[in-house]
PDB file of N, CA and C in Angstrom:
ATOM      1  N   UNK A   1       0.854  -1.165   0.000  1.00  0.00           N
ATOM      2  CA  UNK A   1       0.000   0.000   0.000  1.00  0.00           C
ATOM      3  C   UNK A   1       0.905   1.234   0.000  1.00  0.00           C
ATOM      4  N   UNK A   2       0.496   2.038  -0.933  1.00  0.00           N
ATOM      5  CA  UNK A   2       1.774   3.262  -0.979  1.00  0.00           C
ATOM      6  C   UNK A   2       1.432   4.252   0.394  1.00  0.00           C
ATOM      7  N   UNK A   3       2.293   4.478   0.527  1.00  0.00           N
ATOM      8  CA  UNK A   3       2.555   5.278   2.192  1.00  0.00           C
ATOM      9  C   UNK A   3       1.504   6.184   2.424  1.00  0.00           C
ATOM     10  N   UNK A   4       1.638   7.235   0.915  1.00  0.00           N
ATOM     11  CA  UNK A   4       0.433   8.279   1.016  1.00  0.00           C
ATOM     12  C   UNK A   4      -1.195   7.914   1.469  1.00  0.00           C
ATOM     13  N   UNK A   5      -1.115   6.473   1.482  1.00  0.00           N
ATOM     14  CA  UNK A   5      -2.745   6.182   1.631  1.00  0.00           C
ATOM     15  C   UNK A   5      -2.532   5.061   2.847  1.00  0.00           C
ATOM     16  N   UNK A   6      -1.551   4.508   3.643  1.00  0.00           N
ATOM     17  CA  UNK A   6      -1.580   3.415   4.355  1.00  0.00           C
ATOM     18  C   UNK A   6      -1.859   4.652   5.854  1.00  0.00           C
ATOM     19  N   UNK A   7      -2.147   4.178   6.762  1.00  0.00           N
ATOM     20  CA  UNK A   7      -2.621   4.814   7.794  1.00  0.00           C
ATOM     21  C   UNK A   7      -1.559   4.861   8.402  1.00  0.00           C
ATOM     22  N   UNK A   8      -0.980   5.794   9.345  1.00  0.00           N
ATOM     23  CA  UNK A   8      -0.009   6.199  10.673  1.00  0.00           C
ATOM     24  C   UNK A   8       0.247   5.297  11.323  1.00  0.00           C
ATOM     25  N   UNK A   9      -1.440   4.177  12.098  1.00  0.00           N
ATOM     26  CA  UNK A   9      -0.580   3.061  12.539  1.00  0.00           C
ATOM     27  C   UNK A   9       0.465   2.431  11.941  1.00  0.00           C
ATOM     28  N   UNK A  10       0.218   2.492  10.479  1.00  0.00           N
ATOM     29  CA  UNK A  10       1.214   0.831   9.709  1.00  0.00           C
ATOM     30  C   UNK A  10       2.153   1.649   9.102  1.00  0.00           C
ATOM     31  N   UNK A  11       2.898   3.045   9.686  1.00  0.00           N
ATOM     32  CA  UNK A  11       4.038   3.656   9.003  1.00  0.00           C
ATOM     33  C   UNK A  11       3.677   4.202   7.979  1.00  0.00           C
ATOM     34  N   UNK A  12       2.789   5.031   7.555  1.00  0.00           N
ATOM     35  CA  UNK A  12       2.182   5.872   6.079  1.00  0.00           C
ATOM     36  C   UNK A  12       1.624   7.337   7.001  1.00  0.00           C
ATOM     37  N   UNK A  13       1.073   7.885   5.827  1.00  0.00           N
ATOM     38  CA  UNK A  13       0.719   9.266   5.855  1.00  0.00           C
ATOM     39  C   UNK A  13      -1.114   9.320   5.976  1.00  0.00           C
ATOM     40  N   UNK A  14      -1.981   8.161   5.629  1.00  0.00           N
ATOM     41  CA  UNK A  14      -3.343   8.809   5.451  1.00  0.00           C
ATOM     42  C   UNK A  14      -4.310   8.675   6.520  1.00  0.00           C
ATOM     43  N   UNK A  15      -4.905   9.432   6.155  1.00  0.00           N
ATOM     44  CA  UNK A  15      -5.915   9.730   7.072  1.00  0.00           C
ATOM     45  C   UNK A  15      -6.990   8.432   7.185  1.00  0.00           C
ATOM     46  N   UNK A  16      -7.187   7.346   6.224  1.00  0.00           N
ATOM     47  CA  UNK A  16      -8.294   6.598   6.376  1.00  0.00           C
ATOM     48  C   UNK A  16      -7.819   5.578   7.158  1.00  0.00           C
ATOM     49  N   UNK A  17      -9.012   5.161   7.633  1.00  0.00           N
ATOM     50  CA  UNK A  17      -8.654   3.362   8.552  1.00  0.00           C
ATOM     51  C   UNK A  17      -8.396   2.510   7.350  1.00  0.00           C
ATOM     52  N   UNK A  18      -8.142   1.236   7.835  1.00  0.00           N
ATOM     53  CA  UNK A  18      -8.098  -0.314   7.293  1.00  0.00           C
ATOM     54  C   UNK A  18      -8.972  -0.834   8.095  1.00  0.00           C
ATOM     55  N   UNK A  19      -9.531  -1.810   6.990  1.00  0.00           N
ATOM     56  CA  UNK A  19     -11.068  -2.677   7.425  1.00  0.00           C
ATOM     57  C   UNK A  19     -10.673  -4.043   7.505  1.00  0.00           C
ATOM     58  N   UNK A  20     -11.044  -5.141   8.284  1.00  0.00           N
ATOM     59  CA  UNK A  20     -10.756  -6.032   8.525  1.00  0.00           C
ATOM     60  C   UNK A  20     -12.386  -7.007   8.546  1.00  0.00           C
ATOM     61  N   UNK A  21     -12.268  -8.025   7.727  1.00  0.00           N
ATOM     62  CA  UNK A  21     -13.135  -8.938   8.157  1.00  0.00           C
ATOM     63  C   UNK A  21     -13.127 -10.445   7.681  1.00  0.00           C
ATOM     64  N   UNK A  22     -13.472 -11.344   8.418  1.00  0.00           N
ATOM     65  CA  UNK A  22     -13.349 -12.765   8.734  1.00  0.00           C
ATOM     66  C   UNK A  22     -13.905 -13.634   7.353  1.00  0.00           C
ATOM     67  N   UNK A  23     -13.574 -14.399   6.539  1.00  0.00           N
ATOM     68  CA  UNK A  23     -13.375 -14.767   5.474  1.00  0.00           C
ATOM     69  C   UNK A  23     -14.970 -15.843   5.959  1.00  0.00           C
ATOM     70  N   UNK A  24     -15.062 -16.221   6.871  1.00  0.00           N
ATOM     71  CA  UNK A  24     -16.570 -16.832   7.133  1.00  0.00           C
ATOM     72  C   UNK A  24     -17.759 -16.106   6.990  1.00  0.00           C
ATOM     73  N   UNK A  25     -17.311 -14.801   7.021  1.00  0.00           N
ATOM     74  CA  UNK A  25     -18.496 -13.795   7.184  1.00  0.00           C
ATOM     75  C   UNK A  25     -19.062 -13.470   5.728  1.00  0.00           C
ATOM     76  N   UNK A  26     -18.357 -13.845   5.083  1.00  0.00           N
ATOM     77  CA  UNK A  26     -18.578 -14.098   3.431  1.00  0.00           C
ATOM     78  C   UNK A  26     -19.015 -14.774   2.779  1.00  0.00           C
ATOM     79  N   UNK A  27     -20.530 -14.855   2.728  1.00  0.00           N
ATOM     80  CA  UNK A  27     -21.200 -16.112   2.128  1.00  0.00           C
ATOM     81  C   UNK A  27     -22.558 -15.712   1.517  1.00  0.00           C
ATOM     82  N   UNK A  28     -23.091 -16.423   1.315  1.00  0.00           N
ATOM     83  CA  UNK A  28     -24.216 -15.995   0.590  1.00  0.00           C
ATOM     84  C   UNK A  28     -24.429 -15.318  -0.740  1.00  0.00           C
ATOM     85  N   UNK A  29     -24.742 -13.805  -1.255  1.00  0.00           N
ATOM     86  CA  UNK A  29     -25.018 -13.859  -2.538  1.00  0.00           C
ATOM     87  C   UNK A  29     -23.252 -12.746  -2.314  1.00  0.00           C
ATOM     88  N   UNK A  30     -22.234 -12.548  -1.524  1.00  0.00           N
ATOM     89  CA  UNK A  30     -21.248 -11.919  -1.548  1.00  0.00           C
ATOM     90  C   UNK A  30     -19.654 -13.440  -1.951  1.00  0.00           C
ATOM     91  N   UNK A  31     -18.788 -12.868  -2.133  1.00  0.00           N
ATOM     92  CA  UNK A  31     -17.808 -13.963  -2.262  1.00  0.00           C
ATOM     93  C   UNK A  31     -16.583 -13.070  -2.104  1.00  0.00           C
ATOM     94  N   UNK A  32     -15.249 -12.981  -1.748  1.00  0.00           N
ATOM     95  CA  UNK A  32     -14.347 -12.604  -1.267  1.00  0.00           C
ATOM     96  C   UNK A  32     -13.063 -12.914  -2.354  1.00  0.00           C
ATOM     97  N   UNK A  33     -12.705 -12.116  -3.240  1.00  0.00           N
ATOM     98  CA  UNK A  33     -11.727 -12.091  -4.090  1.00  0.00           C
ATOM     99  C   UNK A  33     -10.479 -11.499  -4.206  1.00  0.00           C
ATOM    100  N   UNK A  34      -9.618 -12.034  -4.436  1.00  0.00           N
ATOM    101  CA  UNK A  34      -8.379 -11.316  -4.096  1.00  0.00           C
ATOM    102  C   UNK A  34      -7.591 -11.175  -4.880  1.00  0.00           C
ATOM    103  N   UNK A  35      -7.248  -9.991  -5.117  1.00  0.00           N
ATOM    104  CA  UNK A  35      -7.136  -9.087  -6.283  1.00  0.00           C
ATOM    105  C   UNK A  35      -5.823  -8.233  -6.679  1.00  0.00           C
ATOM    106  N   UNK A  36      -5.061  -8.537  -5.573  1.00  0.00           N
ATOM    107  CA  UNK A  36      -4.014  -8.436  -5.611  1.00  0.00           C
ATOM    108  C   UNK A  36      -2.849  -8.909  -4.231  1.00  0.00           C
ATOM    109  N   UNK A  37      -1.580  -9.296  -4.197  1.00  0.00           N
ATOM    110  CA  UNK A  37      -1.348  -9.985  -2.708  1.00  0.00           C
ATOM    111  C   UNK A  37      -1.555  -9.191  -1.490  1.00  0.00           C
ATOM    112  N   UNK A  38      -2.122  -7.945  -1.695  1.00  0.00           N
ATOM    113  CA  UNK A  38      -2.228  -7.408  -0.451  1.00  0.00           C
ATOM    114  C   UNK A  38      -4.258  -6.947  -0.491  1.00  0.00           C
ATOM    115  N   UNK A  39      -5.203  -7.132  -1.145  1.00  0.00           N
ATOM    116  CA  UNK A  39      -6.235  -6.835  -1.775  1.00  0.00           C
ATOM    117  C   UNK A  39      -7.014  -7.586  -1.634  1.00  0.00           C
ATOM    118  N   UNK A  40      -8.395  -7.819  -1.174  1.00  0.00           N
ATOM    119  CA  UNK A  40      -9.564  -8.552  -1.594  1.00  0.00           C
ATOM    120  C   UNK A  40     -10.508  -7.631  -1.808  1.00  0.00           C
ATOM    121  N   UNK A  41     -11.326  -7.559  -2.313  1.00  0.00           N
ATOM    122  CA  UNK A  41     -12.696  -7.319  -2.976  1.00  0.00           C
ATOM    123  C   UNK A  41     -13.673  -7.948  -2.895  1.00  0.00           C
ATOM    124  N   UNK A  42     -15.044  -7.137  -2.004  1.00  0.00           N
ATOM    125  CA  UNK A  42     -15.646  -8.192  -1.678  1.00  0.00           C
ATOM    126  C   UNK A  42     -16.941  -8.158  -3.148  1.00  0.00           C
ATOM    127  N   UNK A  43     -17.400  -8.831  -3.956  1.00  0.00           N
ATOM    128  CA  UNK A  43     -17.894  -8.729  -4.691  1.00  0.00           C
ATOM    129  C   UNK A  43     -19.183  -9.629  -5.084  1.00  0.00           C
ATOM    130  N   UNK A  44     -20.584  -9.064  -6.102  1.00  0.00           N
ATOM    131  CA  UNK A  44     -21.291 -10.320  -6.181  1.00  0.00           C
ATOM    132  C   UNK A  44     -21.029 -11.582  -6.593  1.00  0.00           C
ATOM    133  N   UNK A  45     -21.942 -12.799  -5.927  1.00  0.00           N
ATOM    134  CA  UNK A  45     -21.309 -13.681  -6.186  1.00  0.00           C
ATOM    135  C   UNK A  45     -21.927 -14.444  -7.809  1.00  0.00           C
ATOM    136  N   UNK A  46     -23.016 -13.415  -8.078  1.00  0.00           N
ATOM    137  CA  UNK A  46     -23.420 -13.455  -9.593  1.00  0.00           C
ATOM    138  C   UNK A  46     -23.588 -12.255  -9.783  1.00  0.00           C
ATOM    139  N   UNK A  47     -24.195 -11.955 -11.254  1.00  0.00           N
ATOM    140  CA  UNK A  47     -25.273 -10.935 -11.386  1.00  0.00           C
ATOM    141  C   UNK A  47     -26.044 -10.911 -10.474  1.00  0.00           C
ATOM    142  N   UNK A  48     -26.042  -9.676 -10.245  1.00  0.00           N
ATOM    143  CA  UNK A  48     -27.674  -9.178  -9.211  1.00  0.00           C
ATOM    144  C   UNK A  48     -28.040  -7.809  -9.631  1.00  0.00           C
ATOM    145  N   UNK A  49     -28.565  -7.174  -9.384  1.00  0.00           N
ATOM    146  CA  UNK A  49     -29.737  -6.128  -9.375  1.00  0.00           C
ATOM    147  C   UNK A  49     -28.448  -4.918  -7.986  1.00  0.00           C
ATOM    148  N   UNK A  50     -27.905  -4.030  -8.187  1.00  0.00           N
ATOM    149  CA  UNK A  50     -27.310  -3.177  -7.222  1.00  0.00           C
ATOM    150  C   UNK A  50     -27.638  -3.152  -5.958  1.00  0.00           C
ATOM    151  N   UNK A  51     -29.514  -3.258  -5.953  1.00  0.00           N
ATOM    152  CA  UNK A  51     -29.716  -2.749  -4.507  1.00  0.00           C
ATOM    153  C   UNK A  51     -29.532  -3.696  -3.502  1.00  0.00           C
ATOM    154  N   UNK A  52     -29.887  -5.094  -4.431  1.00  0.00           N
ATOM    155  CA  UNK A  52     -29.777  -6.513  -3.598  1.00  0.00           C
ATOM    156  C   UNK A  52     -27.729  -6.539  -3.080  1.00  0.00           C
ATOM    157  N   UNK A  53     -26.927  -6.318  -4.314  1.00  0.00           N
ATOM    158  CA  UNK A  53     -25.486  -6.249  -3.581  1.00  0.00           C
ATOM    159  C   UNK A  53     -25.189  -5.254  -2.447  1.00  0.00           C
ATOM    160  N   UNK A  54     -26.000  -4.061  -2.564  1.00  0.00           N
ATOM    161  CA  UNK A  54     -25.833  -3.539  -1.524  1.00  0.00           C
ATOM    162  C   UNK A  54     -26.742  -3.793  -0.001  1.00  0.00           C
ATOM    163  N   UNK A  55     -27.491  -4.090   0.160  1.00  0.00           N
ATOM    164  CA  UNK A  55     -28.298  -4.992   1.082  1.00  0.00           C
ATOM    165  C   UNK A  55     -27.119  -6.402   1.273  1.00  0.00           C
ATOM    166  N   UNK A  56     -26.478  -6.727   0.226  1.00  0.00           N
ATOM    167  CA  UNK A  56     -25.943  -7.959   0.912  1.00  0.00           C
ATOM    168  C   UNK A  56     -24.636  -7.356   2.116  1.00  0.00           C
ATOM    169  N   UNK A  57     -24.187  -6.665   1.170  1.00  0.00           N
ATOM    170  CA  UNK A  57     -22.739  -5.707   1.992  1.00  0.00           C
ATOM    171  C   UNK A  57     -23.130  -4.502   3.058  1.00  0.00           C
ATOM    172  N   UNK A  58     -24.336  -4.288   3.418  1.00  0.00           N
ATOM    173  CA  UNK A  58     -24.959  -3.787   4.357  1.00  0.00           C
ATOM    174  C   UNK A  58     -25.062  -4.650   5.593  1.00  0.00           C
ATOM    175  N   UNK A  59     -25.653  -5.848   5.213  1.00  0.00           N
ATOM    176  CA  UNK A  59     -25.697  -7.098   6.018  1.00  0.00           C
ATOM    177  C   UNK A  59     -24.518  -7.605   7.031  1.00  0.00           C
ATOM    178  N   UNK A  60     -23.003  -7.023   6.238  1.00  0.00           N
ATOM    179  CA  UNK A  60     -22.077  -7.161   6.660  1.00  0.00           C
ATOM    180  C   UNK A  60     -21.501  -6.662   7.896  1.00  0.00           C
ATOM    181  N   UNK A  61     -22.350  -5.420   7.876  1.00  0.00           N
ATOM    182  CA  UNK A  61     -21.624  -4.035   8.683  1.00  0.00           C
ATOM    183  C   UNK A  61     -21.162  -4.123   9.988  1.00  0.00           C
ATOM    184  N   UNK A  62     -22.288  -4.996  10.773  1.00  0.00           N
ATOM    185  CA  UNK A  62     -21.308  -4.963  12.235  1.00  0.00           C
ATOM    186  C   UNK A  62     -20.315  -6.099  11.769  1.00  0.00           C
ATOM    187  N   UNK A  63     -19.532  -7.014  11.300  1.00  0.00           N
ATOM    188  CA  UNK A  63     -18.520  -7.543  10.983  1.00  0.00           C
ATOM    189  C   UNK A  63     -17.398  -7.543  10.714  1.00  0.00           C
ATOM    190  N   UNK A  64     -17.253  -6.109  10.410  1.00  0.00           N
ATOM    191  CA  UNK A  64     -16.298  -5.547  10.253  1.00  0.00           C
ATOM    192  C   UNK A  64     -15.256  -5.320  11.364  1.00  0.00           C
ATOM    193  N   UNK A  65     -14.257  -5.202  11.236  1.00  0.00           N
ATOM    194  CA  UNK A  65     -13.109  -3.826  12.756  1.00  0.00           C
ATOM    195  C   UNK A  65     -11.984  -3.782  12.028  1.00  0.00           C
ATOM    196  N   UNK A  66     -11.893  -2.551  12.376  1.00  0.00           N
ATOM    197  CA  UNK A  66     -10.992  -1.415  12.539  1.00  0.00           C
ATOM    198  C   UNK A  66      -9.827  -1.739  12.663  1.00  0.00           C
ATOM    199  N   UNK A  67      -9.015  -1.949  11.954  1.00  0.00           N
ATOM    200  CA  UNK A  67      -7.427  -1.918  12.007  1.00  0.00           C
ATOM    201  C   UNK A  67      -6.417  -1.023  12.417  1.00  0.00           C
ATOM    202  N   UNK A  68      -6.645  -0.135  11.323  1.00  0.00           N
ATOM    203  CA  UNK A  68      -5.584   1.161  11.718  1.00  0.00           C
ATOM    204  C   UNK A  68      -6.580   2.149  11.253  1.00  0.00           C
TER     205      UNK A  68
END
């Protein structure tokens, strides 16, 4: 992650957190892709309709924490 965007905890400059979440918590119409060696993407796990992917990744929300 280039410095300008990695957070203060992990030795960088930005202002945003890092999100963390449990590879079980990923199921249903979501699937967990990884997209580069430091990267996942959580994405549909078909076609769907927007509002339904977002209702799925809504679903997610307390699952999440806070890294840096």
């Amino acid at each position: 992650m280039p410095t300008f965007r990695r957070p203060a905890a992990f030795g960088g400059m930005g202002r945003d957190p890092l999100w963390q979440i449990e590879d079980s918590q990923i199921s249903g119409d979501l699937e967990a892709v990884q997209d580069s060696a430091t990267h996942v993407s959580i994405m549909p796990r078909a076609t769907m309709l927007l509002e339904k992917y977002e209702t799925a990744l809504a679903n997610t929300q307390n699952d999440w924490q806070k890294v840096g």
